[in-house]
C-alpha atoms as a PDB file:
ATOM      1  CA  UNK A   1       0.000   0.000   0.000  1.00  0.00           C
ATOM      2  CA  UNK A   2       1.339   3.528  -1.083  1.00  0.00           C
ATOM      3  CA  UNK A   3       2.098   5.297   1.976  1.00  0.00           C
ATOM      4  CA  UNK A   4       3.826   8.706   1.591  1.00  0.00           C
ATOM      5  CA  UNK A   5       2.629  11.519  -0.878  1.00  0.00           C
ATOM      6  CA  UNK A   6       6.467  10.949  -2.433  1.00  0.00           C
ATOM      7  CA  UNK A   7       6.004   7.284  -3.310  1.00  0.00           C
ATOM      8  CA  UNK A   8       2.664   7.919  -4.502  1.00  0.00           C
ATOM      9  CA  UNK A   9       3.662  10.943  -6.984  1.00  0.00           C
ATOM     10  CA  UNK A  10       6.740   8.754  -8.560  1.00  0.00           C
ATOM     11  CA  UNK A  11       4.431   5.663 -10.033  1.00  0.00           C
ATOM     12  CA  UNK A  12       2.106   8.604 -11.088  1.00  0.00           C
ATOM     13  CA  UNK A  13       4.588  10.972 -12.793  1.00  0.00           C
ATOM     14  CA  UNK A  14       6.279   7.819 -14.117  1.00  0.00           C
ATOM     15  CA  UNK A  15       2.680   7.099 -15.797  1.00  0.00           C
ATOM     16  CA  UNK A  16       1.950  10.541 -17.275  1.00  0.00           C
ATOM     17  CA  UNK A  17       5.164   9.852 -19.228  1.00  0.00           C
ATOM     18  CA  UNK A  18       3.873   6.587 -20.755  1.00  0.00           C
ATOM     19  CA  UNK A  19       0.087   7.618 -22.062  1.00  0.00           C
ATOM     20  CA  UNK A  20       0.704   6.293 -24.934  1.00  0.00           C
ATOM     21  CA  UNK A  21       1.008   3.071 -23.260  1.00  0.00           C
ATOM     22  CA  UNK A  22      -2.450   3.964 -21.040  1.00  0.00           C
ATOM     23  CA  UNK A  23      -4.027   4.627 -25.059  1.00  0.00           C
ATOM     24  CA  UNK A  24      -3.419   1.400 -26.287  1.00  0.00           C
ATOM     25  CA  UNK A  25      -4.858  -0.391 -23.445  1.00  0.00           C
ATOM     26  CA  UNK A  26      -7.919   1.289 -23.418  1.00  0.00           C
ATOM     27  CA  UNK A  27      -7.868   0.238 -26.512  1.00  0.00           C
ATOM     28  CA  UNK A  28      -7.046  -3.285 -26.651  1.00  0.00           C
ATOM     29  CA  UNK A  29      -9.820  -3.303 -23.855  1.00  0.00           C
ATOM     30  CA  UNK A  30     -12.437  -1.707 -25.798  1.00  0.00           C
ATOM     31  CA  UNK A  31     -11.981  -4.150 -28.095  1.00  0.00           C
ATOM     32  CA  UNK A  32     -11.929  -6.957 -26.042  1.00  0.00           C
ATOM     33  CA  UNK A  33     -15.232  -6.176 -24.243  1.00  0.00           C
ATOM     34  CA  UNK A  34     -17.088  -5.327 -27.158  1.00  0.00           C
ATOM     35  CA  UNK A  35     -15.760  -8.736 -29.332  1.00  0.00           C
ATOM     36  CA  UNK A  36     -15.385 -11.311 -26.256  1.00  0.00           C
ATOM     37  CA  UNK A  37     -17.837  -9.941 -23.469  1.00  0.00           C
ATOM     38  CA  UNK A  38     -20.983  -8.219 -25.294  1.00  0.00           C
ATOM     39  CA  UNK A  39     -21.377  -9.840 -28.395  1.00  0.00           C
ATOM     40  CA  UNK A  40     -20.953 -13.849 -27.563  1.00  0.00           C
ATOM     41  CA  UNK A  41     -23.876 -12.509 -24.400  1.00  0.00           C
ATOM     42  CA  UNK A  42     -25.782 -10.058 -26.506  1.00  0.00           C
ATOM     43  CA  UNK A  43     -28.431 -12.484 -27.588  1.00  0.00           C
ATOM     44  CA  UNK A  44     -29.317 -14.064 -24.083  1.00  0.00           C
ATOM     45  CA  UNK A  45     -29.121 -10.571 -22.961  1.00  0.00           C
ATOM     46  CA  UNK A  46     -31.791  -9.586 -25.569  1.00  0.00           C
ATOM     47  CA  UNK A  47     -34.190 -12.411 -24.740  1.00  0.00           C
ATOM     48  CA  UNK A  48     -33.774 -11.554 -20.660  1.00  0.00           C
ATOM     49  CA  UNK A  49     -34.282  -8.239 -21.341  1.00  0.00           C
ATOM     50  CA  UNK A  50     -36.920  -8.238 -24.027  1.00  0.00           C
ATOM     51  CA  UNK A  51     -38.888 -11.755 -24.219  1.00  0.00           C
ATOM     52  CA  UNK A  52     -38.415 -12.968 -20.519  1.00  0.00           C
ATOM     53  CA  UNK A  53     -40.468  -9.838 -19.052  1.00  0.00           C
ATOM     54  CA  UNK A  54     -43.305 -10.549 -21.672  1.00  0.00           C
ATOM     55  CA  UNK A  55     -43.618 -14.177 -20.796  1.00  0.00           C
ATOM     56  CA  UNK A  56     -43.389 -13.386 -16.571  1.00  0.00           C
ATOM     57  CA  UNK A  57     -45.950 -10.781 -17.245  1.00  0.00           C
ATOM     58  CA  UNK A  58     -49.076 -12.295 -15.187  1.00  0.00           C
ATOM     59  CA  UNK A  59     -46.291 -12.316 -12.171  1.00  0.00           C
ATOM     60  CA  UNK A  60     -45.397  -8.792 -12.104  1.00  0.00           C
ATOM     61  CA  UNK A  61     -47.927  -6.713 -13.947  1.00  0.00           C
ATOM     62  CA  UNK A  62     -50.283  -6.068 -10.378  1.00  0.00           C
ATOM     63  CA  UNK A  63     -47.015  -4.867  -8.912  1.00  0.00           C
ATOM     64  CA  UNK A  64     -45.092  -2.436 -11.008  1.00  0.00           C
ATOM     65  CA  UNK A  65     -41.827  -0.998 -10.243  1.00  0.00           C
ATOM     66  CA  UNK A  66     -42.794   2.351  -8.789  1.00  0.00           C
ATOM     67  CA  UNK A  67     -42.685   5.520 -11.233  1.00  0.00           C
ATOM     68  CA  UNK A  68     -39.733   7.322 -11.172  1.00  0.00           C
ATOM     69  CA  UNK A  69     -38.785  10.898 -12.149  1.00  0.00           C
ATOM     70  CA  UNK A  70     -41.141  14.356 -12.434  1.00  0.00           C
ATOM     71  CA  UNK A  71     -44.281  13.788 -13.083  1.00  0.00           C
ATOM     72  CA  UNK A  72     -44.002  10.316 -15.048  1.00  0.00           C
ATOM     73  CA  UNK A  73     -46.807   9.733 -17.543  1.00  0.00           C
ATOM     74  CA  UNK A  74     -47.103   5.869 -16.660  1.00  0.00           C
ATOM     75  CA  UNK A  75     -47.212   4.567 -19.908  1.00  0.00           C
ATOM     76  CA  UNK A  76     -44.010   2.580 -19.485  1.00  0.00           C
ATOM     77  CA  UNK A  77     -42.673   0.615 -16.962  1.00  0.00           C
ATOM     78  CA  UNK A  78     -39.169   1.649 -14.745  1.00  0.00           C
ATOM     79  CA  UNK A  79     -36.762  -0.416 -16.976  1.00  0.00           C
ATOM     80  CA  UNK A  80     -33.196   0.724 -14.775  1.00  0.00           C
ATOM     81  CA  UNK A  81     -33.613  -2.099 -12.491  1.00  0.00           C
ATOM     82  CA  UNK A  82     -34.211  -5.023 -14.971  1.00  0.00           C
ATOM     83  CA  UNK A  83     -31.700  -3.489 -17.561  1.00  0.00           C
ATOM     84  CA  UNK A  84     -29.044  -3.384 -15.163  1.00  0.00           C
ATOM     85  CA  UNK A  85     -29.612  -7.028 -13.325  1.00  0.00           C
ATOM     86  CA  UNK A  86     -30.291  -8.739 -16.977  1.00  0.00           C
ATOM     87  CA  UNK A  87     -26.749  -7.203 -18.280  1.00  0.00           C
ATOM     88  CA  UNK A  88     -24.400  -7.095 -15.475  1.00  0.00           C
ATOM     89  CA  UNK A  89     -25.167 -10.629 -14.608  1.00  0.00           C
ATOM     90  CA  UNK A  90     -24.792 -11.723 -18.504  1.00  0.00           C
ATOM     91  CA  UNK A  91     -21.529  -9.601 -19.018  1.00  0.00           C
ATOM     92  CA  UNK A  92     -19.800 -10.830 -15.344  1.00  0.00           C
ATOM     93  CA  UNK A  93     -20.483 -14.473 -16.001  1.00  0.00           C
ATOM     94  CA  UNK A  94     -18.314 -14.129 -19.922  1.00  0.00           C
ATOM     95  CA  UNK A  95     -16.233 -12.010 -18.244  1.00  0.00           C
ATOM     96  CA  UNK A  96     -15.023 -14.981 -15.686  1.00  0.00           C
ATOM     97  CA  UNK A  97     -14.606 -16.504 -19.299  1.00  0.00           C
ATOM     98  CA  UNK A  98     -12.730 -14.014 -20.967  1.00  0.00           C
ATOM     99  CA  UNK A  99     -10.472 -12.945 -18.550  1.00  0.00           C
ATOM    100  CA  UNK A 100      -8.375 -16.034 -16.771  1.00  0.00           C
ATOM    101  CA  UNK A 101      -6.740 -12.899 -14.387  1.00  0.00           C
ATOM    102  CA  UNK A 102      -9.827 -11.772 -13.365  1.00  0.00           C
ATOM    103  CA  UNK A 103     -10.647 -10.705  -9.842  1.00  0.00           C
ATOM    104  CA  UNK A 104     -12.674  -8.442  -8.011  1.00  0.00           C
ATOM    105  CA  UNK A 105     -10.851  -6.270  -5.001  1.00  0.00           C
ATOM    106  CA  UNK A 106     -13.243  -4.517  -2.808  1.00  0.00           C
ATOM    107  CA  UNK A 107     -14.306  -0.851  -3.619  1.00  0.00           C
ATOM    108  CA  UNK A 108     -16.995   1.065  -2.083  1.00  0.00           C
ATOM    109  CA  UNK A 109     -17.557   3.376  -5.376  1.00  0.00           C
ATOM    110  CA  UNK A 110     -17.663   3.168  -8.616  1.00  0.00           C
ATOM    111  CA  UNK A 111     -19.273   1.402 -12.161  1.00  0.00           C
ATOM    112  CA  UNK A 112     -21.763  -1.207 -11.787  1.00  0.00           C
ATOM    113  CA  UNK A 113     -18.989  -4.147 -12.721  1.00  0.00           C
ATOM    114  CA  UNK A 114     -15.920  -3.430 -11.488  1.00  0.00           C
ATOM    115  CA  UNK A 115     -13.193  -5.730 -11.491  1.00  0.00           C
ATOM    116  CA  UNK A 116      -9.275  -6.309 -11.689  1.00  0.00           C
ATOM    117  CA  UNK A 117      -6.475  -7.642 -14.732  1.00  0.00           C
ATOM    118  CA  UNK A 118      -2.890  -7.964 -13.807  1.00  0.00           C
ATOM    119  CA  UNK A 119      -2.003  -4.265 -14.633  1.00  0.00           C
ATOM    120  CA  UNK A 120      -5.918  -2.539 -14.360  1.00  0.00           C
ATOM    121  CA  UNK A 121      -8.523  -1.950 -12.493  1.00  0.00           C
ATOM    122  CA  UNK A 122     -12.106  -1.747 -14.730  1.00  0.00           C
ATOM    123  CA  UNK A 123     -15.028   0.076 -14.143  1.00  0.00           C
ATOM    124  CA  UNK A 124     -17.603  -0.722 -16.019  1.00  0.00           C
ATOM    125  CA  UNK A 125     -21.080   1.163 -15.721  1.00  0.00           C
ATOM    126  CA  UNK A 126     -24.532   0.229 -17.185  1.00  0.00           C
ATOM    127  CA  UNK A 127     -26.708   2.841 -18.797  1.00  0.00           C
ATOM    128  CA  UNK A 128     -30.589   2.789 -19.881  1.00  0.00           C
ATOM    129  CA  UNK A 129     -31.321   4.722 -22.482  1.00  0.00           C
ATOM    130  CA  UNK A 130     -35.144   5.045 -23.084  1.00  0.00           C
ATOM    131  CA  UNK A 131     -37.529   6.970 -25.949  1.00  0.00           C
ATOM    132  CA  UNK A 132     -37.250  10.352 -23.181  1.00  0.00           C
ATOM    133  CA  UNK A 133     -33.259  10.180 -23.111  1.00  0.00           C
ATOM    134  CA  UNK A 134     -30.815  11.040 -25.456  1.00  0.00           C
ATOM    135  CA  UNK A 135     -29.133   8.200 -27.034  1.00  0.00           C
ATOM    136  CA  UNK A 136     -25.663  10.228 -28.083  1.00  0.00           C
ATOM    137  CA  UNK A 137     -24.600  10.842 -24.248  1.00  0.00           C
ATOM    138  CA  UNK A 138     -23.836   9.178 -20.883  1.00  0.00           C
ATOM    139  CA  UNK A 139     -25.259  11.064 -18.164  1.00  0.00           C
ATOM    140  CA  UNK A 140     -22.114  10.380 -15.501  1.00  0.00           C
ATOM    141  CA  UNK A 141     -21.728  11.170 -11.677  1.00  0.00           C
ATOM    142  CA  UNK A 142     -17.878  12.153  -9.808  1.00  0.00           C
ATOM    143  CA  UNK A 143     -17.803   8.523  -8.928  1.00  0.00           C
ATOM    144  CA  UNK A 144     -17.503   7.021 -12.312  1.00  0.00           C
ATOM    145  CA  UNK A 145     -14.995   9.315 -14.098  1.00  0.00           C
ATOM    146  CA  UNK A 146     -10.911   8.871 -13.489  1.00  0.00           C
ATOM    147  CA  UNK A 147      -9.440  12.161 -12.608  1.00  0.00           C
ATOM    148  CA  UNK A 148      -6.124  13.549 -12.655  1.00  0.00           C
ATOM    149  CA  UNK A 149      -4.803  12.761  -9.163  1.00  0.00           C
ATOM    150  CA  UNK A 150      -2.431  15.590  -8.888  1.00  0.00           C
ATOM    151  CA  UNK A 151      -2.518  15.866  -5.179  1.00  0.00           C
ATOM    152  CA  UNK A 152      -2.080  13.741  -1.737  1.00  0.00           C
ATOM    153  CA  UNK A 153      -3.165  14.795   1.743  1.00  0.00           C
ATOM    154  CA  UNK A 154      -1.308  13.143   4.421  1.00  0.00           C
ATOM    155  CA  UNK A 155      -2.779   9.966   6.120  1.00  0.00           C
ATOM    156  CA  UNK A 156      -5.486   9.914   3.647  1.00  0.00           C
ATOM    157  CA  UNK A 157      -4.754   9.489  -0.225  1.00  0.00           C
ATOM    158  CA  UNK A 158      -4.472  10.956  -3.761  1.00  0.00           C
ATOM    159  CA  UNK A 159      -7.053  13.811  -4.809  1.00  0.00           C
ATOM    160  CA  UNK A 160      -8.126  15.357  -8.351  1.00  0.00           C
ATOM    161  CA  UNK A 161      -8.116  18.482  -9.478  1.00  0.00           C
ATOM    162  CA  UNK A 162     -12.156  20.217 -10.462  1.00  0.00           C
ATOM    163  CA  UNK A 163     -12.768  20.442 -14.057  1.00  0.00           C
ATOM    164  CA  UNK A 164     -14.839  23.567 -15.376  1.00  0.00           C
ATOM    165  CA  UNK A 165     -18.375  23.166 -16.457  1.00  0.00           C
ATOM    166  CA  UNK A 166     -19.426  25.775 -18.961  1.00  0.00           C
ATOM    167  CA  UNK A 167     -22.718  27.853 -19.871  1.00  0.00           C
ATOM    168  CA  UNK A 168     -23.823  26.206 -23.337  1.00  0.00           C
ATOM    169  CA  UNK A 169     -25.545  29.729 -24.026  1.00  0.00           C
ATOM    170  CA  UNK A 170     -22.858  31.925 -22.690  1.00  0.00           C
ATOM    171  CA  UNK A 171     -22.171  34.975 -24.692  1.00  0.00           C
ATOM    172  CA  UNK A 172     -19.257  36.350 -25.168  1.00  0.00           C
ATOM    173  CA  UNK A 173     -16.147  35.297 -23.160  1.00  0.00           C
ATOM    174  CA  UNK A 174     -17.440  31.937 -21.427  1.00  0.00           C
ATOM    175  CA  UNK A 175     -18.753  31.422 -18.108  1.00  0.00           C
ATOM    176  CA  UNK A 176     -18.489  28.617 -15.754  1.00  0.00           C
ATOM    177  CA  UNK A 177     -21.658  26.903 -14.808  1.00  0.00           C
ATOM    178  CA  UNK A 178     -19.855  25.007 -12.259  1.00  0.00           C
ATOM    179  CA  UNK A 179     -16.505  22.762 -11.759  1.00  0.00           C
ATOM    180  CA  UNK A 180     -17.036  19.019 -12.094  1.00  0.00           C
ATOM    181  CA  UNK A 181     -15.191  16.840  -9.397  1.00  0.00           C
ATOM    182  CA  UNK A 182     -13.613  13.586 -10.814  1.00  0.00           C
ATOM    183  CA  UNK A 183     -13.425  11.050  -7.724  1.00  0.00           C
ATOM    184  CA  UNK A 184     -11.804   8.230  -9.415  1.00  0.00           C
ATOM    185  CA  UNK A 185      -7.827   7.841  -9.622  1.00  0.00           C
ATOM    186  CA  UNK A 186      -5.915   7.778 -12.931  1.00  0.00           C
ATOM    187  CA  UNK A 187      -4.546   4.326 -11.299  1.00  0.00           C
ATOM    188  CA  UNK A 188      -4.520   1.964  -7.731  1.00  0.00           C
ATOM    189  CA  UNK A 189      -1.802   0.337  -6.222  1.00  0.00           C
ATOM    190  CA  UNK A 190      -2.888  -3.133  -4.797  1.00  0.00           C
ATOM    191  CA  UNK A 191      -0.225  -5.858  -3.486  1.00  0.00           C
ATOM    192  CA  UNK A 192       2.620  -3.760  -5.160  1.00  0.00           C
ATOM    193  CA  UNK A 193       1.088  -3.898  -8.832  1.00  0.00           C
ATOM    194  CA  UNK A 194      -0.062  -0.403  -9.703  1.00  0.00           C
ATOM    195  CA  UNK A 195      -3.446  -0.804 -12.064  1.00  0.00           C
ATOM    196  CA  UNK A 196      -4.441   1.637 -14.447  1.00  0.00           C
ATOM    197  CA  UNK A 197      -7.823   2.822 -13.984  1.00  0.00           C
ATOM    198  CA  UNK A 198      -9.951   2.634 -17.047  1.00  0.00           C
ATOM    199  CA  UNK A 199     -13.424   3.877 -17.245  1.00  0.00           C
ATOM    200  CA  UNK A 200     -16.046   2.073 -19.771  1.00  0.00           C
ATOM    201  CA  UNK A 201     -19.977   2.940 -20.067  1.00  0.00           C
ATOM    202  CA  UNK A 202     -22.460  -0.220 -21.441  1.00  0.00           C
ATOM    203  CA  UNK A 203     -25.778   2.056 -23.092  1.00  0.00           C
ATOM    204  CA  UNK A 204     -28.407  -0.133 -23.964  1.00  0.00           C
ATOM    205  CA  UNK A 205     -31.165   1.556 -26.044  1.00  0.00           C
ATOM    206  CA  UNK A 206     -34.392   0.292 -25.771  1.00  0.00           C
ATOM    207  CA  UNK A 207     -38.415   1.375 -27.123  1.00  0.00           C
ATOM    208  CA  UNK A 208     -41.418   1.455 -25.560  1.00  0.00           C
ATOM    209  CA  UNK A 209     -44.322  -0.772 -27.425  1.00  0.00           C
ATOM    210  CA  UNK A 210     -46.743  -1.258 -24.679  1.00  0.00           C
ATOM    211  CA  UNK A 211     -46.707  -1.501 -21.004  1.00  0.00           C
ATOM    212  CA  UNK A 212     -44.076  -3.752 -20.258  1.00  0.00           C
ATOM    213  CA  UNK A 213     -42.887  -4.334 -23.387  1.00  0.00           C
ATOM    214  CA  UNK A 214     -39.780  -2.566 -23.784  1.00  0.00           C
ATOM    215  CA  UNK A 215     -37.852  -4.114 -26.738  1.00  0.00           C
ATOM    216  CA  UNK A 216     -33.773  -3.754 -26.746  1.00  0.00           C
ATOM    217  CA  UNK A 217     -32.677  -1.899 -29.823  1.00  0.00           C
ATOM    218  CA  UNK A 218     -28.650  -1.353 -29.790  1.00  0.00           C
ATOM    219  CA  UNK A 219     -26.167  -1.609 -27.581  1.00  0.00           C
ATOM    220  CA  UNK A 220     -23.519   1.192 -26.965  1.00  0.00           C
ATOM    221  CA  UNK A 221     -20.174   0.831 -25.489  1.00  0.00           C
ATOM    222  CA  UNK A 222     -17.738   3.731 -24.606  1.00  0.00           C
ATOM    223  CA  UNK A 223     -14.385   4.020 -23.523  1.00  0.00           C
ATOM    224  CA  UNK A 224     -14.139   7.460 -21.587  1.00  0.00           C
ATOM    225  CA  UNK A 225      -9.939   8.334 -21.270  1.00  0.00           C
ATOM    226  CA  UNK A 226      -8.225   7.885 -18.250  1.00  0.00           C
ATOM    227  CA  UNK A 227      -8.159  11.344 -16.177  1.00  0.00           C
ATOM    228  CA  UNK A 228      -4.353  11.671 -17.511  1.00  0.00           C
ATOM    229  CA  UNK A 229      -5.079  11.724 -20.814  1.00  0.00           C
ATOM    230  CA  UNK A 230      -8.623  13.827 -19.981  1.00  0.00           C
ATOM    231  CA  UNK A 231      -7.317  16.531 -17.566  1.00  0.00           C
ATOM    232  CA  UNK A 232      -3.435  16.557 -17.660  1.00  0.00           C
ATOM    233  CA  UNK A 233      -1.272  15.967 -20.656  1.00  0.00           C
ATOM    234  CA  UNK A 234      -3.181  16.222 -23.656  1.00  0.00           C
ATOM    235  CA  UNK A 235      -6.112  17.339 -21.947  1.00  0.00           C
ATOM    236  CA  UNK A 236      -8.713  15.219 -24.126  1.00  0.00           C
ATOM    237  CA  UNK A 237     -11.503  17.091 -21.195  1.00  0.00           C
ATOM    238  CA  UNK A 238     -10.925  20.370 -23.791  1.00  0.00           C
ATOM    239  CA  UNK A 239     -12.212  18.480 -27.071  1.00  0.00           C
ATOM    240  CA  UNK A 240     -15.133  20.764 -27.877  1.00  0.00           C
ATOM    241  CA  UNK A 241     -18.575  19.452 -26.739  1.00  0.00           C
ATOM    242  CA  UNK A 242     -17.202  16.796 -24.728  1.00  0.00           C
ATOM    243  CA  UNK A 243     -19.036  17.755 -21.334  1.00  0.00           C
ATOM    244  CA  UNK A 244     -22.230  19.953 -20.986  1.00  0.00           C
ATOM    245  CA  UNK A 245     -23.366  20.198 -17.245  1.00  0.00           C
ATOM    246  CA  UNK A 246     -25.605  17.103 -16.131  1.00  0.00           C
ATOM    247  CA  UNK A 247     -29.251  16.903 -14.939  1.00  0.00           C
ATOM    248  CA  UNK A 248     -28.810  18.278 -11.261  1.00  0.00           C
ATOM    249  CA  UNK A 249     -30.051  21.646 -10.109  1.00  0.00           C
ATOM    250  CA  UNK A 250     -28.102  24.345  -7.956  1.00  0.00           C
ATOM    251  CA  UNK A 251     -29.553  22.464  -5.018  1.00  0.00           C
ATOM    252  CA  UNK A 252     -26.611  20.192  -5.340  1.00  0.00           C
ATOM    253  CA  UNK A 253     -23.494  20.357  -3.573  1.00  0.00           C
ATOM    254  CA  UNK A 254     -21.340  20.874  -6.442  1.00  0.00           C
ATOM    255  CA  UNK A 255     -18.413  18.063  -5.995  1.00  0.00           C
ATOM    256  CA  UNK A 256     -21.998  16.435  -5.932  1.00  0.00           C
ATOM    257  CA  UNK A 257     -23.180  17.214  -9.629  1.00  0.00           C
ATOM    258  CA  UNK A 258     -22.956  15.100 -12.799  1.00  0.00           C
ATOM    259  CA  UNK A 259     -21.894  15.642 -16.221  1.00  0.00           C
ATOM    260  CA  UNK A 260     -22.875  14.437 -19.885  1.00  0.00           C
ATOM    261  CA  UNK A 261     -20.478  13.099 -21.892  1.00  0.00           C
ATOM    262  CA  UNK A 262     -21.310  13.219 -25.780  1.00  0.00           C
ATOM    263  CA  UNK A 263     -20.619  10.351 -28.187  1.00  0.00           C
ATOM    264  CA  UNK A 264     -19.928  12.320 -31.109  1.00  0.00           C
ATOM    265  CA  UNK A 265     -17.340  14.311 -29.739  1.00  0.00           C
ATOM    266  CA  UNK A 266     -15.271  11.482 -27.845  1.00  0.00           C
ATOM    267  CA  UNK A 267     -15.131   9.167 -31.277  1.00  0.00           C
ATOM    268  CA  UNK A 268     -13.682  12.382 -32.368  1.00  0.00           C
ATOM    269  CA  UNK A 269     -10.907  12.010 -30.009  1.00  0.00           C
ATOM    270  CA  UNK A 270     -10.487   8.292 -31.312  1.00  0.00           C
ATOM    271  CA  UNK A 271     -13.715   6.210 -33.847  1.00  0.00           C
ATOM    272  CA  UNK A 272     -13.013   3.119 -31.475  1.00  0.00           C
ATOM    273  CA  UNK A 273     -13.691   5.157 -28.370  1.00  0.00           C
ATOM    274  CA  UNK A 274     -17.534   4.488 -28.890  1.00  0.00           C
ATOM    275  CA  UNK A 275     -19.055   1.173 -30.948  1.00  0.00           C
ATOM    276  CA  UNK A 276     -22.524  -0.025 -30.782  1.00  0.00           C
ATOM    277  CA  UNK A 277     -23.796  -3.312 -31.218  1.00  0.00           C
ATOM    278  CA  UNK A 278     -26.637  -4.086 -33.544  1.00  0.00           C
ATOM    279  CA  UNK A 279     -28.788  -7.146 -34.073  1.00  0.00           C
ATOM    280  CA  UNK A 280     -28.442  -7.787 -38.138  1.00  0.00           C
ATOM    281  CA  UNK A 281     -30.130 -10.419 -39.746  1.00  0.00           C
ATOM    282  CA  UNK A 282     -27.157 -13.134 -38.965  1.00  0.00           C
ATOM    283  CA  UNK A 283     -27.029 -12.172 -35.123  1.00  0.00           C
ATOM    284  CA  UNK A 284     -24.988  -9.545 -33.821  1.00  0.00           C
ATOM    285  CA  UNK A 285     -22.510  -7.423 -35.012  1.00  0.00           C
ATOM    286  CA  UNK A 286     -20.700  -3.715 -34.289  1.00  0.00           C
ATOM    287  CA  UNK A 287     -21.191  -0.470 -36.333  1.00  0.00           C
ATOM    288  CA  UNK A 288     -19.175   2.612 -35.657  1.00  0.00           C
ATOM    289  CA  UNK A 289     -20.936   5.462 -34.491  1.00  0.00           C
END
């Protein structure tokens, strides 16, 4: 365990000289998750998701999920519950086959899946994207995106630096809505290995038919850059359009708030940084965005 603000700013500054190295894993990853996680699961996450809840209908439909949200119109059914359990379950279980390094150290925050290689540590979240939400972001909380860890307070551990949120309608010289608060390392250091943190967002896209029947359309995976490549070095956090403030109001405490993080401009940064998967007429396959 790192111990002293020194030891802990050597294995960092050592990795801000090797991003290209932090690049290529994220993605070799990206590639791996999309070709040997999602798409050998993708169809028995499809029927779990869309058939299963059809045919378990007369065992749920007198108790609903309850309504979420402002003033829901209750012609569809809360879908964030069964979306998460029916892919997280699918995606750990091919993980364990996938991965023969795999393991899964204790943290208290972070993506829904989050588990361990021999030189990283994964996060990987799940997102819902229904008819009402916008299918070309990822709404994101602090607690999900890897910062730039450019400090250390004594007896307690590594800190990030705030990112500014700006005023989309701002005229003139722009003004800050508010700073965004990263709360995820750019890496860990766990029985002497130091893991790279990487930071990956699962969107499934789904329509609304009837009450309850909620078909999957696409599948969405993203690769969001570690916080050394986002806020220090090249500073990927500056690619125009990349965050817009998030869905919380000034009520908030502000290392509280969440961002959006747009899909066009991150495959801007990088095309493999964002790849859906699409059911074709010969199963499923990937399309760039």
């Amino acid at each position: 365990m790192i111990s002293s603000k020194k030891e802990y700013l050597a294995i960092r500054n050592d990795l801000a000289k090797r991003l290209p190295e932090i690049i290529a894993l994220e993605k070799k990853y990206t590639s791996l998750l999309v070709n040997s996680v999602l798409l050998p699961v993708a169809e028995k996450i499809y029927q779990d998701f869309t058939i299963s809840p059809l045919d378990l209908l007369p065992f749920w439909l007198n108790y609903p999920p309850e309504q979420r949200g402002r003033q829901p119109t209750g012609h569809s059914v809360p879908w964030l519950e069964l979306g998460e359990k029916t892919i997280s379950s699918n995606i750990i279980s091919q993980l364990a086959n996938t991965f023969n390094d795999i393991t899964f150290p204790g943290l208290p925050t972070g993506g829904d899946i989050r588990f361990a290689t021999k030189n990283l540590y994964i996060h990987l979240d799940i997102k819902l994207t229904g008819p009402n939400d916008n299918p070309d972001e990822i709404v994101v909380p602090p607690n999900q995106v890897s910062g730039d860890g450019n400090g250390w307070i004594a007896l307690k551990g590594m800190t990030n630096s705030r990112w500014p949120i700006y005023y989309q309608k701002s005229k003139g010289r722009k003004k800050i809505n508010y700073k965004f608060q990263p709360k995820l390392p750019p890496f860990y250091s766990l029985h002497d290995n130091t893991l790279i943190c990487l930071t990956y967002f699962l969107k499934a896209v789904y329509s609304v038919r009837d009450f309850g029947n909620h078909p999957l359309e696409h599948f969405e995976l993203s690769c969001v850059p570690n916080g050394l490549l986002m806020f220090d070095g090249p500073k990927y956090g500056n690619t125009s359009g990349l965050f817009i403030a998030g869905k919380d109001d000034n009520t908030k405490a502000e290392d509280t708030k969440r961002v959006r993080i747009r899909l066009d401009p991150l495959v801007s940064i990088d095309k493999w940084r964002s790849i859906k998967v699409v059911k074709g007429a010969n199963g499923w396959v990937t399309k760039k965005r």
